[in-house]
Protein backbone atom coordinates (compact mmCIF):
# COMPACT_ATOMS: atom_id res chain seq x y z
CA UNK A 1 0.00 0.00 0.00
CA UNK A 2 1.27 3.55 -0.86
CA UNK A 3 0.93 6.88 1.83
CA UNK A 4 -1.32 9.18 0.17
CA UNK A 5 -0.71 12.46 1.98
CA UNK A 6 -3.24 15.19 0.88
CA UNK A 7 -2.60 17.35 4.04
CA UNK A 8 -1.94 20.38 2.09
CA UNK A 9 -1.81 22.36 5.55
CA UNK A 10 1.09 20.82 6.67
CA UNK A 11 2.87 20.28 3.52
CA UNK A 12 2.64 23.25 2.05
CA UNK A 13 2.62 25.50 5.42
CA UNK A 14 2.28 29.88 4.62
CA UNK A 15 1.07 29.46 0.99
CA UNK A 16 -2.00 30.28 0.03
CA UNK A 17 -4.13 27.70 -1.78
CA UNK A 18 -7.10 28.41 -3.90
CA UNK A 19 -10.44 26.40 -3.57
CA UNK A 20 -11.17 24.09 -5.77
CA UNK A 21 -14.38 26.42 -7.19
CA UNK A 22 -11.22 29.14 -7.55
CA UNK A 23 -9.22 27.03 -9.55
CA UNK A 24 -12.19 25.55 -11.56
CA UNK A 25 -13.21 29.19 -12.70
CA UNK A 26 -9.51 30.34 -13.40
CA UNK A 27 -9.25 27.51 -15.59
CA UNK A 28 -12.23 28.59 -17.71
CA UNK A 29 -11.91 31.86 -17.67
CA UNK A 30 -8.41 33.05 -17.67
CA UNK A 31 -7.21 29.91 -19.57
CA UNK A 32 -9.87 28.79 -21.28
CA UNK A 33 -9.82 25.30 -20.67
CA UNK A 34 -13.40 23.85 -20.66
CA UNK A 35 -12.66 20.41 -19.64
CA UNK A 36 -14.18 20.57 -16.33
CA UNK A 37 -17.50 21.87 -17.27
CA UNK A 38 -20.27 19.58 -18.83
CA UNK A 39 -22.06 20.79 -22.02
CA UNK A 40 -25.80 21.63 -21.75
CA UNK A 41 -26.51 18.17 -23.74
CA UNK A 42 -24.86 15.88 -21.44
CA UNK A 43 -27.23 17.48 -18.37
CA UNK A 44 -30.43 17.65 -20.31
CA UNK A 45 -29.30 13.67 -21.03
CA UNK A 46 -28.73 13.18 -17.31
CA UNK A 47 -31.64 14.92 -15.90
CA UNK A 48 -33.73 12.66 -18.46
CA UNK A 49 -32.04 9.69 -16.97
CA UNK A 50 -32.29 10.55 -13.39
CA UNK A 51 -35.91 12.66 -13.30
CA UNK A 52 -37.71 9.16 -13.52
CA UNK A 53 -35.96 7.47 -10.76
CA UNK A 54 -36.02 10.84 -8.44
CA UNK A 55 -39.66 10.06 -9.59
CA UNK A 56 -39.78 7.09 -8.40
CA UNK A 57 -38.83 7.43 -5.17
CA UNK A 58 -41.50 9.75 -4.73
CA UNK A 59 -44.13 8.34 -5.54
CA UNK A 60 -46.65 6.65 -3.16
CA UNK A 61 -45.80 3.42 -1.82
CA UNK A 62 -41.95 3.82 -2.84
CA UNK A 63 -39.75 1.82 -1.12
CA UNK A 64 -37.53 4.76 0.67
CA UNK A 65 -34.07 5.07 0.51
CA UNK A 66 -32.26 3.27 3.74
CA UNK A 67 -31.20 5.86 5.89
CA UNK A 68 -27.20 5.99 7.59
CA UNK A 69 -25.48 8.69 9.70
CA UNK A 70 -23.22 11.60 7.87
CA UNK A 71 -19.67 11.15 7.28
CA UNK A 72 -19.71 6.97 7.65
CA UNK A 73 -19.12 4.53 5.04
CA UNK A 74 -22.80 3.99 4.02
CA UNK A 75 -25.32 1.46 5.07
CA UNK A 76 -24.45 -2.10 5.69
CA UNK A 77 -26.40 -3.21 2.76
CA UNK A 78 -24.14 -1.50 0.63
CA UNK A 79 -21.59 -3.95 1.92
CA UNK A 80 -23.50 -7.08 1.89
CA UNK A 81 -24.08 -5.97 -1.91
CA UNK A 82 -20.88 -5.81 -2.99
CA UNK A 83 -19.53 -8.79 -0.35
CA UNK A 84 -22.68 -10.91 -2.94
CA UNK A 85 -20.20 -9.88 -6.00
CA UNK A 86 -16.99 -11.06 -4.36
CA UNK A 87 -15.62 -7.95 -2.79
CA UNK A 88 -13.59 -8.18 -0.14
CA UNK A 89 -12.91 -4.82 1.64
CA UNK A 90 -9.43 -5.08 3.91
CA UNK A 91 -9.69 -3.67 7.08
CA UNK A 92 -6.94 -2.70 9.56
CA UNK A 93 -5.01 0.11 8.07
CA UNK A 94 -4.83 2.96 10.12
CA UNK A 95 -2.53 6.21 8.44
CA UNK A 96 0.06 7.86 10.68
CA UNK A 97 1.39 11.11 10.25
CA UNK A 98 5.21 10.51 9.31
CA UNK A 99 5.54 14.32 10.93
CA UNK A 100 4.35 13.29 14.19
């Protein structure tokens, strides 16, 4: 397994660092560079995808979405979903801060 470190704090301490909305708007509009942006047909092709499901789940009688607390890794039925297709999620890794 390879450290990711994305602790731009600590690594890159007394610069400031744009927001990721700041750099996505610099992009466009002082270098042009469209890449990040979808074009109008791609969400008109998405919304008529998704409307029908967001439908229904609204309807009456829908079976409602399972419900799990902010921030954790989802409900367990996602993982006895993916555990029915073979996936085997390692456990045990905890990250330490090589500046600690």
């Amino acid at each position: 397994m390879a450290e990711l470190d994305l602790d731009y704090g600590a690594r890159y301490v007394g610069l400031r660092i744009p927001d990721a909305y700041q750099l996505l708007l610099a992009d466009c509009i002082l270098h042009g560079d469209r890449s990040n942006y979808v074009r109008s047909d791609f969400v008109r092709f998405a919304w008529r995808l998704f409307d029908p499901l967001l439908s229904a789940t609204e309807a009456p009688g829908a079976t409602a979405p399972i419900q799990y607390p902010a921030g954790s890794r989802g409900p367990a039925e996602g993982d006895a979903l993916v555990a029915r297709e073979g996936y085997v999620r390692s456990t045990g890794y905890v990250w330490r801060n090589p500046r600690l």
